[in-house]
C-alpha atoms as a PDB file:
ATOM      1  CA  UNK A   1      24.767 315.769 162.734  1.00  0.00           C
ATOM      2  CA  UNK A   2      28.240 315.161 162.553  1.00  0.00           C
ATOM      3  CA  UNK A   3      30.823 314.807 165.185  1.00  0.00           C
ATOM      4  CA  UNK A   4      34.017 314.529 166.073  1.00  0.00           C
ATOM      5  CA  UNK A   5      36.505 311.757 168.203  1.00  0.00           C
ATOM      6  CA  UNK A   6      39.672 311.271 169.580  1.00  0.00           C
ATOM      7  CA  UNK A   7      40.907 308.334 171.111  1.00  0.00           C
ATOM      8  CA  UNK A   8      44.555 309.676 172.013  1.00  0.00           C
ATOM      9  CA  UNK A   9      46.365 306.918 173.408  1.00  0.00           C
ATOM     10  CA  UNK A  10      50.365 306.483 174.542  1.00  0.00           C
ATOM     11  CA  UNK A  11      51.422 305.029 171.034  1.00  0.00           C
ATOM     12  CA  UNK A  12      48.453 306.698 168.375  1.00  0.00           C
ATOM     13  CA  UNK A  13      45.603 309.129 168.049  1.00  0.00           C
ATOM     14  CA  UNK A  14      42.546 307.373 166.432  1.00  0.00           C
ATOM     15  CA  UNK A  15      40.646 310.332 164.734  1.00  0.00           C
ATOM     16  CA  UNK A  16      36.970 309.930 163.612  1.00  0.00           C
ATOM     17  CA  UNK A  17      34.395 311.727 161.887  1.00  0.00           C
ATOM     18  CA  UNK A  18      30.700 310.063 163.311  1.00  0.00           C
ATOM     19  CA  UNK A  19      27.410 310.751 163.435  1.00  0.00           C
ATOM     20  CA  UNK A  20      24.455 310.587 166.475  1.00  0.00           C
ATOM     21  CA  UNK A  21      23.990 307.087 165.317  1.00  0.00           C
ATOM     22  CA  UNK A  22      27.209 305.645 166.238  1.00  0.00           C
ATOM     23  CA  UNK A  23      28.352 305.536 163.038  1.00  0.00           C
ATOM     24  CA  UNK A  24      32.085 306.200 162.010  1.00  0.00           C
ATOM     25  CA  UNK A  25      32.024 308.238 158.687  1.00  0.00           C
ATOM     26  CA  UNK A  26      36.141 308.320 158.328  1.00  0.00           C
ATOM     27  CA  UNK A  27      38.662 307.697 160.525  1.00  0.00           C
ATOM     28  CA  UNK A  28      42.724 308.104 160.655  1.00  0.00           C
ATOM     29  CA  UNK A  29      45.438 307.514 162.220  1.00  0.00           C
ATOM     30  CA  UNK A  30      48.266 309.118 163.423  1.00  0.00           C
ATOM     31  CA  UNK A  31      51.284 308.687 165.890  1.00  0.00           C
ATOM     32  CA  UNK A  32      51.746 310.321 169.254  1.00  0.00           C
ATOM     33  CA  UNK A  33      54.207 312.220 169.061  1.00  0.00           C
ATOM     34  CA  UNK A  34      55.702 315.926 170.396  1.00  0.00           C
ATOM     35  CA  UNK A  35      52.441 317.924 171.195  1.00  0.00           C
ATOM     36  CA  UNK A  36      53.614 320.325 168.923  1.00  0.00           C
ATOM     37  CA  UNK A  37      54.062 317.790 166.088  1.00  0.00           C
ATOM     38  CA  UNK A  38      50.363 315.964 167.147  1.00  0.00           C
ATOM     39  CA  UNK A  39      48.175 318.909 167.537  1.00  0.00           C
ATOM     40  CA  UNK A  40      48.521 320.067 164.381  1.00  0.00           C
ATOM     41  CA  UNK A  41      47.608 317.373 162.656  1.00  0.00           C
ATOM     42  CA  UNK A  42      44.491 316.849 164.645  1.00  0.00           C
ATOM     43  CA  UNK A  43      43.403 320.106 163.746  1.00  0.00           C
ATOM     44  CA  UNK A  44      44.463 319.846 160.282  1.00  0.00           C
ATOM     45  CA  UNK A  45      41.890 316.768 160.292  1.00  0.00           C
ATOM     46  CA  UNK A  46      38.895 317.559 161.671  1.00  0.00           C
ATOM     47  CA  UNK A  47      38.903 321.301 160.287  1.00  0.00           C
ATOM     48  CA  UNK A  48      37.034 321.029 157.350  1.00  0.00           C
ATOM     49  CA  UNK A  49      34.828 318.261 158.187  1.00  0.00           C
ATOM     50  CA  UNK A  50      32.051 320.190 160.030  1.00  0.00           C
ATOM     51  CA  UNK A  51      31.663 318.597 163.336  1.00  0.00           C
ATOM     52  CA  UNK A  52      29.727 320.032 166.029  1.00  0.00           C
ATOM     53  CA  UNK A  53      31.326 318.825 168.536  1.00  0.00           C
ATOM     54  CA  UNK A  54      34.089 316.281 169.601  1.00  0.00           C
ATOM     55  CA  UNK A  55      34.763 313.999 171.696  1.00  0.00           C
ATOM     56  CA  UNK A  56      38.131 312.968 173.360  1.00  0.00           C
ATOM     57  CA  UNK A  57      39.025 309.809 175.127  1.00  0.00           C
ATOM     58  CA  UNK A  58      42.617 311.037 176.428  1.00  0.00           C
ATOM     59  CA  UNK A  59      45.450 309.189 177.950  1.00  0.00           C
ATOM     60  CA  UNK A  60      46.518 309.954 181.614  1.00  0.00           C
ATOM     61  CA  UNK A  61      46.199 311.642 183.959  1.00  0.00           C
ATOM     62  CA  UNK A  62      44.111 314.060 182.714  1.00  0.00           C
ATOM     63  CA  UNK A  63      42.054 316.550 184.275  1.00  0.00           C
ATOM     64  CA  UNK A  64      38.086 315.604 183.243  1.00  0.00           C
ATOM     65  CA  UNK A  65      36.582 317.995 185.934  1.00  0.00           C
ATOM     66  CA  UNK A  66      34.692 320.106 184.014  1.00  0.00           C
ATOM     67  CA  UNK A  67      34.290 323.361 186.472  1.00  0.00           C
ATOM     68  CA  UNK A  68      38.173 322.999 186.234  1.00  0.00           C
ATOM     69  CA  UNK A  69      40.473 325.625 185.337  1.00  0.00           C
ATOM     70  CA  UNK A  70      42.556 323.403 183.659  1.00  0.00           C
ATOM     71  CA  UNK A  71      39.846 321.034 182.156  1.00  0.00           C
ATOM     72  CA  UNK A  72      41.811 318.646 179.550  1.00  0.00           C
ATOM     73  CA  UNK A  73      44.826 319.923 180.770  1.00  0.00           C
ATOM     74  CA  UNK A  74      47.432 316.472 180.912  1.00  0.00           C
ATOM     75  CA  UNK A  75      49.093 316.314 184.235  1.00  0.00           C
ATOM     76  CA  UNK A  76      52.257 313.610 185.395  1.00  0.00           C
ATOM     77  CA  UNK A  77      51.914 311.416 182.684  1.00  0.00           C
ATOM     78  CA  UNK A  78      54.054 308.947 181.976  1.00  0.00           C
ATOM     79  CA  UNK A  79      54.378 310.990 178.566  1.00  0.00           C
ATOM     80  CA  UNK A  80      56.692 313.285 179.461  1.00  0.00           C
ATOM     81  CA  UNK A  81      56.664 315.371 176.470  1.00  0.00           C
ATOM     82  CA  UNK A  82      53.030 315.888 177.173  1.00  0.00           C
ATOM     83  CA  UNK A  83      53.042 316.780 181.220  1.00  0.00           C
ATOM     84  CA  UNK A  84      50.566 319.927 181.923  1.00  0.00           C
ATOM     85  CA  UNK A  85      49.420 320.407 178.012  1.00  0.00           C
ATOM     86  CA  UNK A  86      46.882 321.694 177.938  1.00  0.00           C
ATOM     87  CA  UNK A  87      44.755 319.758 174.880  1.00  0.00           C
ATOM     88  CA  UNK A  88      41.253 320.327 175.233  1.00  0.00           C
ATOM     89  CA  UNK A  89      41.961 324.226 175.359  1.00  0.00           C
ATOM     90  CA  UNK A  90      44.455 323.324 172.047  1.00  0.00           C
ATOM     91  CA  UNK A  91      41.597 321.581 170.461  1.00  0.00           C
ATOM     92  CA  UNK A  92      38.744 324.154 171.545  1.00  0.00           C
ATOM     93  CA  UNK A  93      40.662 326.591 170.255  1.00  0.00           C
ATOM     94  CA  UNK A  94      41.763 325.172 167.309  1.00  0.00           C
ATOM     95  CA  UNK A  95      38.405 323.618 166.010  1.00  0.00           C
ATOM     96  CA  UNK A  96      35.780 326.023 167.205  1.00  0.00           C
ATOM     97  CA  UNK A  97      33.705 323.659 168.575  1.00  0.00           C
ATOM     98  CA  UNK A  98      32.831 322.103 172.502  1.00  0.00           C
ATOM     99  CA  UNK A  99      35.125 319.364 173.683  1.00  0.00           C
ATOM    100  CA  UNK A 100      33.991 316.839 176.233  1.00  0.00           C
ATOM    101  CA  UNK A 101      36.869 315.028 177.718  1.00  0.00           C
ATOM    102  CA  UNK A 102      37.002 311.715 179.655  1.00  0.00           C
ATOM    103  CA  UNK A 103      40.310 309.014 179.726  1.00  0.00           C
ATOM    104  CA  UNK A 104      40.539 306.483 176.920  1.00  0.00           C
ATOM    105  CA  UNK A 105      39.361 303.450 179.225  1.00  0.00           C
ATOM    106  CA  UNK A 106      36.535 305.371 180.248  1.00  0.00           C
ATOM    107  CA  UNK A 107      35.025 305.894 177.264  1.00  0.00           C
ATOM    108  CA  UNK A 108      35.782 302.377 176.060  1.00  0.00           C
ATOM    109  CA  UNK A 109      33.852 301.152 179.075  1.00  0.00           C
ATOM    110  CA  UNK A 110      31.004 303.352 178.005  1.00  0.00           C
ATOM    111  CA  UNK A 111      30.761 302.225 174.243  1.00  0.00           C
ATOM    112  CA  UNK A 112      30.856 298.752 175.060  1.00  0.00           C
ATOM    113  CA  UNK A 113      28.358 298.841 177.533  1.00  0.00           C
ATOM    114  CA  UNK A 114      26.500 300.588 174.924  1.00  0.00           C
ATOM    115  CA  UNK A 115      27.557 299.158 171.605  1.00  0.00           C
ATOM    116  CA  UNK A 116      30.050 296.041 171.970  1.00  0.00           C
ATOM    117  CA  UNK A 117      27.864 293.059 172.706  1.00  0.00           C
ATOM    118  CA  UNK A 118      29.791 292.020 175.179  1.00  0.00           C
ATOM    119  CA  UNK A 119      28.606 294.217 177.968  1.00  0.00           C
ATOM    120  CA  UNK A 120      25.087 295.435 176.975  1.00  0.00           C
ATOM    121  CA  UNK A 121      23.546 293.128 179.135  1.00  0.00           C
ATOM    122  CA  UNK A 122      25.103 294.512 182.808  1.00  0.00           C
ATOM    123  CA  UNK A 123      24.725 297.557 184.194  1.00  0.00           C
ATOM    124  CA  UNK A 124      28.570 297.647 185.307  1.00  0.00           C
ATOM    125  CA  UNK A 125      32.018 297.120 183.370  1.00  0.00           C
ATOM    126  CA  UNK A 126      35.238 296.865 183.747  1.00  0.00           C
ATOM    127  CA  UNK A 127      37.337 297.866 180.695  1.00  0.00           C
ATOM    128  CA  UNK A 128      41.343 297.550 180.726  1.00  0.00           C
ATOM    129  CA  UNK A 129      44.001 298.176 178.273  1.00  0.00           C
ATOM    130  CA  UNK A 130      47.048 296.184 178.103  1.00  0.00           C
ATOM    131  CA  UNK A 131      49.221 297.695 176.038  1.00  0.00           C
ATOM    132  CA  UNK A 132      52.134 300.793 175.859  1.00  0.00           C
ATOM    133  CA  UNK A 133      50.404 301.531 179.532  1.00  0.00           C
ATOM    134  CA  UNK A 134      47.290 300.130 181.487  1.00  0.00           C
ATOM    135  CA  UNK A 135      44.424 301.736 182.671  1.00  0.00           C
ATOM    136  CA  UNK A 136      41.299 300.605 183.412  1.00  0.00           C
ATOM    137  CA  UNK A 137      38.050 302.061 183.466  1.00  0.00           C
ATOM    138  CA  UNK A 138      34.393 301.658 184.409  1.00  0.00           C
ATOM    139  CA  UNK A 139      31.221 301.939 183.400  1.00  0.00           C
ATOM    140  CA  UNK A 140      28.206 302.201 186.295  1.00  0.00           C
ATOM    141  CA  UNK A 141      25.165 302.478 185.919  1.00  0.00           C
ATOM    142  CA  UNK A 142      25.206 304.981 182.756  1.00  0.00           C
ATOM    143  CA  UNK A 143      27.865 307.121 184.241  1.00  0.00           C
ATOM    144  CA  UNK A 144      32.012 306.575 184.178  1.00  0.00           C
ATOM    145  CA  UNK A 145      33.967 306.452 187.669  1.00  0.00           C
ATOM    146  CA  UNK A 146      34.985 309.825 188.788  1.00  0.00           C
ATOM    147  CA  UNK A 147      35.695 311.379 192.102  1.00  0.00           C
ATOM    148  CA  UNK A 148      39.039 313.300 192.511  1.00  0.00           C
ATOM    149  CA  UNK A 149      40.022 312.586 189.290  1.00  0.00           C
ATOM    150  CA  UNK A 150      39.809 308.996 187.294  1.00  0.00           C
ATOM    151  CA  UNK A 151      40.886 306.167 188.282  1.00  0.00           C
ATOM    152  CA  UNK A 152      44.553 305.051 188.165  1.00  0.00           C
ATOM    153  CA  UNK A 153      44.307 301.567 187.946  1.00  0.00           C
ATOM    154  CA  UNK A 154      47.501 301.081 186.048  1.00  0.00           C
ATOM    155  CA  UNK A 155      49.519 302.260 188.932  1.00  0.00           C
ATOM    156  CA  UNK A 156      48.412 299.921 191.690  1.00  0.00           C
ATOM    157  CA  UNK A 157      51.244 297.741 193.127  1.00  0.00           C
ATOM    158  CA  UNK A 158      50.898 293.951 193.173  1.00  0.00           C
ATOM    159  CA  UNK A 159      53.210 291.150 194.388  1.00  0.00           C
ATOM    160  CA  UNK A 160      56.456 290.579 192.417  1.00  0.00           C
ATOM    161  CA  UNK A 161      56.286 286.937 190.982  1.00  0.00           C
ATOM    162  CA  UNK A 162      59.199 284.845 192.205  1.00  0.00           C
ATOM    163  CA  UNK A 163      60.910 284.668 189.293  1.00  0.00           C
ATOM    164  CA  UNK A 164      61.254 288.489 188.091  1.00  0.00           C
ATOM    165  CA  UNK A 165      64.212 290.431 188.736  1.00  0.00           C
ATOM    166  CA  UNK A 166      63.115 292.940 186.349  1.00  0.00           C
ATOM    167  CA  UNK A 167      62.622 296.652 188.041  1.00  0.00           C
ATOM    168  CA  UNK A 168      59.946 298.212 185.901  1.00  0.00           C
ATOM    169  CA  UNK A 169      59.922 301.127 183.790  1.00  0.00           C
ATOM    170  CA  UNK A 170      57.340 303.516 185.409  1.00  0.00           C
ATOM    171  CA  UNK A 171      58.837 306.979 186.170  1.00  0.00           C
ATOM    172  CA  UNK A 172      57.164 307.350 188.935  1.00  0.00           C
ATOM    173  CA  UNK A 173      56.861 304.289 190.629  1.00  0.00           C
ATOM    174  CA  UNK A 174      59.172 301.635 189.134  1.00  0.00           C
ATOM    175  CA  UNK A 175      57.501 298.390 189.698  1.00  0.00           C
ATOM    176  CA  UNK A 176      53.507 299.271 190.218  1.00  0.00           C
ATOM    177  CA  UNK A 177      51.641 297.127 187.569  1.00  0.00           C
ATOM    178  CA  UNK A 178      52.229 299.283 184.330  1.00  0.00           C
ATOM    179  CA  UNK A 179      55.951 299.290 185.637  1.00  0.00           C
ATOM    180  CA  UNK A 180      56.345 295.849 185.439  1.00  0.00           C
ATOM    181  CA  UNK A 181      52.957 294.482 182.806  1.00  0.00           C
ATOM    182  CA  UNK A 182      52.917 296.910 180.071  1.00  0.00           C
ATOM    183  CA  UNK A 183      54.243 296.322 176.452  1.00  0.00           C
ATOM    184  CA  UNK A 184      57.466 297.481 176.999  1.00  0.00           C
ATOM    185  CA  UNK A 185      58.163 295.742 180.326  1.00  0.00           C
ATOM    186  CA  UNK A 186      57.614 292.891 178.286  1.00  0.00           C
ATOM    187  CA  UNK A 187      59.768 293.961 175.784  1.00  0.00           C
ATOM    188  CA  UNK A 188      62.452 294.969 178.053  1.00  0.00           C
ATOM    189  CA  UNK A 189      62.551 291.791 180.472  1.00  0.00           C
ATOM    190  CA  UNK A 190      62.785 289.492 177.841  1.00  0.00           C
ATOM    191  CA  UNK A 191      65.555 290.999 175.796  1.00  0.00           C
ATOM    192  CA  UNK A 192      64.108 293.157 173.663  1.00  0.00           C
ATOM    193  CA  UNK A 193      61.536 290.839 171.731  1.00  0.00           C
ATOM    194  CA  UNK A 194      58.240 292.323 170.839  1.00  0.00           C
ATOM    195  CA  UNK A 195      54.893 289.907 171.919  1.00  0.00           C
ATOM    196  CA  UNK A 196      54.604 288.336 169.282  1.00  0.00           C
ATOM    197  CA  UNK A 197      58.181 287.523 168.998  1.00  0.00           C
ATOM    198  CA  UNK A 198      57.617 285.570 172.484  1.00  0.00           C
ATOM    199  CA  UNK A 199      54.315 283.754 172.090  1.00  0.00           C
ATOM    200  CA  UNK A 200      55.217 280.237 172.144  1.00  0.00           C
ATOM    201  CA  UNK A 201      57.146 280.834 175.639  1.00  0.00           C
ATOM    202  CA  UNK A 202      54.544 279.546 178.432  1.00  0.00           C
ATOM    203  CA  UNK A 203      57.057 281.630 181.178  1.00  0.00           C
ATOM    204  CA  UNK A 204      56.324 285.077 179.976  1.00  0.00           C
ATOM    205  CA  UNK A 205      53.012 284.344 179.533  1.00  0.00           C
ATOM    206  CA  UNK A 206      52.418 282.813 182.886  1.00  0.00           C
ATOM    207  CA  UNK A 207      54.382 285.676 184.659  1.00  0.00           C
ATOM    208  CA  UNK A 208      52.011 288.077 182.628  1.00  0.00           C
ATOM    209  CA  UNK A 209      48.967 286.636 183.724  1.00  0.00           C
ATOM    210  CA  UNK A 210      50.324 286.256 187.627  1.00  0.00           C
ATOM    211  CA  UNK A 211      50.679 290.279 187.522  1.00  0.00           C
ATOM    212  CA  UNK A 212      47.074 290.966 185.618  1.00  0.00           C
ATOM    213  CA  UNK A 213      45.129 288.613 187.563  1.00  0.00           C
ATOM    214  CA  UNK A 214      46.578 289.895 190.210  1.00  0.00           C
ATOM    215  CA  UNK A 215      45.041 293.445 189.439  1.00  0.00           C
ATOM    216  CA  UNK A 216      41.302 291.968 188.086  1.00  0.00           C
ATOM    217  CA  UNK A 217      40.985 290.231 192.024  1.00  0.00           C
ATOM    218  CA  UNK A 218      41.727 293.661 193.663  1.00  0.00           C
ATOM    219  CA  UNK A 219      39.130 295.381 190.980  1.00  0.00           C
ATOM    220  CA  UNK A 220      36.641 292.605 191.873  1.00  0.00           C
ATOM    221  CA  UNK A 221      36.982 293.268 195.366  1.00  0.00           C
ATOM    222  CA  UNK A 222      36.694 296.868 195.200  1.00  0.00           C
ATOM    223  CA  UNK A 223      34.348 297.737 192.853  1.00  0.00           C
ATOM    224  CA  UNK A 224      32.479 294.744 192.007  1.00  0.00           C
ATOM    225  CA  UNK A 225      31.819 294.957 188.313  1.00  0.00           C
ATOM    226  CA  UNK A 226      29.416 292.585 186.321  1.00  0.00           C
ATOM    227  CA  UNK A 227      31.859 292.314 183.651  1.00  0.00           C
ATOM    228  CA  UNK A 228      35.566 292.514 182.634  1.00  0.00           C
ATOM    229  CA  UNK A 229      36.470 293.230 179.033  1.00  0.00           C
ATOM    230  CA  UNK A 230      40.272 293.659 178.435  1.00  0.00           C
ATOM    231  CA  UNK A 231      41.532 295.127 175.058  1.00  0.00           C
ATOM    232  CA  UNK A 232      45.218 296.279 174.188  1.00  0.00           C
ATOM    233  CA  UNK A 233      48.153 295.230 172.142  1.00  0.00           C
ATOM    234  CA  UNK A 234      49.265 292.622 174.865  1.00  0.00           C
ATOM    235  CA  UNK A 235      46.010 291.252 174.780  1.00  0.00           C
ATOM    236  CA  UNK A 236      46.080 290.210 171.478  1.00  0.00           C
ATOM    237  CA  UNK A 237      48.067 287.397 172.819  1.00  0.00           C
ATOM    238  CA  UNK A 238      45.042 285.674 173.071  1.00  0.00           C
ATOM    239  CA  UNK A 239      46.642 282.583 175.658  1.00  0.00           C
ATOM    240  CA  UNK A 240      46.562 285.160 177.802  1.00  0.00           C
ATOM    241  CA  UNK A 241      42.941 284.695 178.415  1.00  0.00           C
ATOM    242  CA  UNK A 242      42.867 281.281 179.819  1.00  0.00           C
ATOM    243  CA  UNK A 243      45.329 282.018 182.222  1.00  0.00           C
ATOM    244  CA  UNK A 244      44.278 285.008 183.594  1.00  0.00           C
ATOM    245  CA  UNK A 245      40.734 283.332 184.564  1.00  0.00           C
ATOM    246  CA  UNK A 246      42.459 280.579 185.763  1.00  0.00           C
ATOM    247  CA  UNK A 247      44.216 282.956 188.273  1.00  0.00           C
ATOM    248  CA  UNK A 248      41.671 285.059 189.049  1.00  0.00           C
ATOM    249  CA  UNK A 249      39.715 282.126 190.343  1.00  0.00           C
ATOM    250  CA  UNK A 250      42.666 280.537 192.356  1.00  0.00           C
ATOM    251  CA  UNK A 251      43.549 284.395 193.623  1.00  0.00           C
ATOM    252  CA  UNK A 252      39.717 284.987 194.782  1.00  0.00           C
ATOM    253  CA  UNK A 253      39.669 281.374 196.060  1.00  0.00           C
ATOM    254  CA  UNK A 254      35.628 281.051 196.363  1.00  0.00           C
ATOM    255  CA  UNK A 255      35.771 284.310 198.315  1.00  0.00           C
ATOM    256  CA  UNK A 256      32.978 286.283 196.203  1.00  0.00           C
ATOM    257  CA  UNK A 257      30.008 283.925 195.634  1.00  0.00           C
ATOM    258  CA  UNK A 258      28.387 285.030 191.900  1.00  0.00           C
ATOM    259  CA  UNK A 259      27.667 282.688 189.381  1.00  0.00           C
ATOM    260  CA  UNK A 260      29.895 285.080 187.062  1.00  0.00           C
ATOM    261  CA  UNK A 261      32.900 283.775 189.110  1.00  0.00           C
ATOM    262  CA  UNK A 262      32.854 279.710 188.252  1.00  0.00           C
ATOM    263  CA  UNK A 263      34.566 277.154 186.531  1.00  0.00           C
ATOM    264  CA  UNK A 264      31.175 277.412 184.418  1.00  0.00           C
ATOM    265  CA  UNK A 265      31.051 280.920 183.516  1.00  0.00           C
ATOM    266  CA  UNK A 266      34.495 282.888 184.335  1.00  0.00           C
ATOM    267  CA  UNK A 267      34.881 282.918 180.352  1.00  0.00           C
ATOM    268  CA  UNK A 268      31.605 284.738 179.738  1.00  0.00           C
ATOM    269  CA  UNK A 269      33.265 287.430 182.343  1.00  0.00           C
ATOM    270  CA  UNK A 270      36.531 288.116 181.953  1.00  0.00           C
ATOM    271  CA  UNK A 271      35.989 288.662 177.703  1.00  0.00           C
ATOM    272  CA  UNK A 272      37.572 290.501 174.778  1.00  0.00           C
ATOM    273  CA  UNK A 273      36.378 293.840 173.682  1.00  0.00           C
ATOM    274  CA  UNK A 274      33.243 293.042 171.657  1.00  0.00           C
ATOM    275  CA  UNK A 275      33.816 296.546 169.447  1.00  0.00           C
ATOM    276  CA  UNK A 276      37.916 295.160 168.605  1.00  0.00           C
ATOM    277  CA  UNK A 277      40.015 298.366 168.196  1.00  0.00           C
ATOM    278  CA  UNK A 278      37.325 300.804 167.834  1.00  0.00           C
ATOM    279  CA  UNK A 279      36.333 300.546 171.499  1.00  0.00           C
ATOM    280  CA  UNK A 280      37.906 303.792 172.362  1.00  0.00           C
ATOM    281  CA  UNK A 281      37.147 305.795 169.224  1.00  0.00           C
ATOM    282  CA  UNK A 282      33.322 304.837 169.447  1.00  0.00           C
ATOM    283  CA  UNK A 283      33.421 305.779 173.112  1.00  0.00           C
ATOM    284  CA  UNK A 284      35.007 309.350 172.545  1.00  0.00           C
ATOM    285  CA  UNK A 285      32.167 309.217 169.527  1.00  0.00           C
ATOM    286  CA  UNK A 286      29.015 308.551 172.456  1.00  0.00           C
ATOM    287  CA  UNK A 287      30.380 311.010 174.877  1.00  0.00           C
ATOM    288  CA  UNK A 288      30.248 313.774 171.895  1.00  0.00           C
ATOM    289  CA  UNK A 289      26.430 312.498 171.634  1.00  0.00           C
ATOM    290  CA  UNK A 290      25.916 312.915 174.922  1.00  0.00           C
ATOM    291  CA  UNK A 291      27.619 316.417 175.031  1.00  0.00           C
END
């Protein structure tokens, strides 16, 4: 059987052509763009390739609920060009086939819990993205976080460090964490260098990691997960790492007892993605299986 996924994230679409085995057959990608430039070429990809179904981890908000009206429809995203599309009825339409929709971090949370290695052995994750947004989503006990809607993690406000004048670039709020942590906050506050450009300079770093570990304590406290995997462009910076556990610990200060959360073992749970890049793509892969 062959099936379709989408990861459709701020800056690409990853496009894949699987089968029931978790196996990616082909796989492209392409830049998101204008809906009316993007669709089309998502269309044009999967048309002849005789799926059965597809799979789309989308960026957010989205609506996932599927007795909705407007299920797949995009609603405030930061993607302005892409507010209230409505792209599971474009792709539906378009492809002939069902579409089962869930958000990007979602469905990364699911495939590594179910594929990466570095979650099979919990029953709940964490995953977050670090990159041209954040979002965060998890994974509990076979089933991904719903209630409303998803979860916004991304958008939760945390404690401006000392040192940052910097007013964030979120539309909507300004200076919540994907206002002032994201890519292009980065970018932005430090003059216009790209991450890698500003690797070797311990203050961004540190000021990144105050804001992130910031966000992991809250998720800890609310929802408790087993383990934290954090993928993304910014993460690639992998000094990042170090000082986010490091934070985390000081932040919780011995407030949740787990072994998880020690000197000992807060490397084994605050980890990179154990499927890379293909995270999302596999995920949007396993929810067409599940379809």
């Amino acid at each position: 059987m062959k099936l379709g996924a989408i990861e459709a994230g701020g800056t690409k679409f990853v496009l894949a052509v699987g089968n029931d085995q978790g196996e990616i057959l082909e796989k492209e990608v392409i830049p998101t763009e204008h809906p009316d430039i993007t669709v089309p070429k998502v269309i044009s990809f999967f048309k002849d390739k005789g799926i059965e179904r597809l799979g789309l981890g989308g960026f957010g908000p989205i609506d996932i609920n599927e007795t909705s009206k407007t299920y797949g429809q995009l609603q405030k995203t930061p993607k302005t060009d892409w507010v209230d599309y409505p792209l599971g009825a474009a792709l539906k339409e378009g492809l002939g086939v069902p579409v089962k929709i869930d958000t990007d971090v979602n469905v990364a949370a699911m495939s590594e819990a179910k594929w990466g290695g570095n979650a099979t052995d919990v029953d709940t994750c964490l995953y977050i993205t670090v990159g041209t947004g954040i979002g965060a989503g998890a994974y509990f006990h076979g089933q991904t976080l719903k209630g409303l809607s998803h979860s916004e993690m991304g958008h939760i406000k945390v404690r401006r460090h000392p040192d940052d004048t910097y007013e964030g670039t979120c539309p909507y709020h300004g200076d919540c964490l994907e206002g002032i942590a994201a890519g292009p906050s980065l970018e932005k506050r430090w003059g216009g260098k790209k991450g890698h450009e500003l690797a070797e300079d311990d203050q961004v770093w540190e000021m990144e990691a105050f804001y992130l570990a910031q966000a992991l304590t809250s998720y800890i406290y609310i929802l408790s997960p087993e383990r934290i995997i954090m993928g993304g462009g910014v993460m690639k910076q992998k000094q990042l790492f170090p000082l986010i556990r490091r934070k985390v610990l000081e932040m919780l200060n011995g407030y949740v007892s787990s072994p998880y959360l020690t000197e000992q073992e807060i490397d084994n749970y605050i980890v990179f993605p154990g499927l890379t890049d293909e995270a999302g793509v596999k995920g949007a892969l396993y929810l067409a299986m599940k379809e």
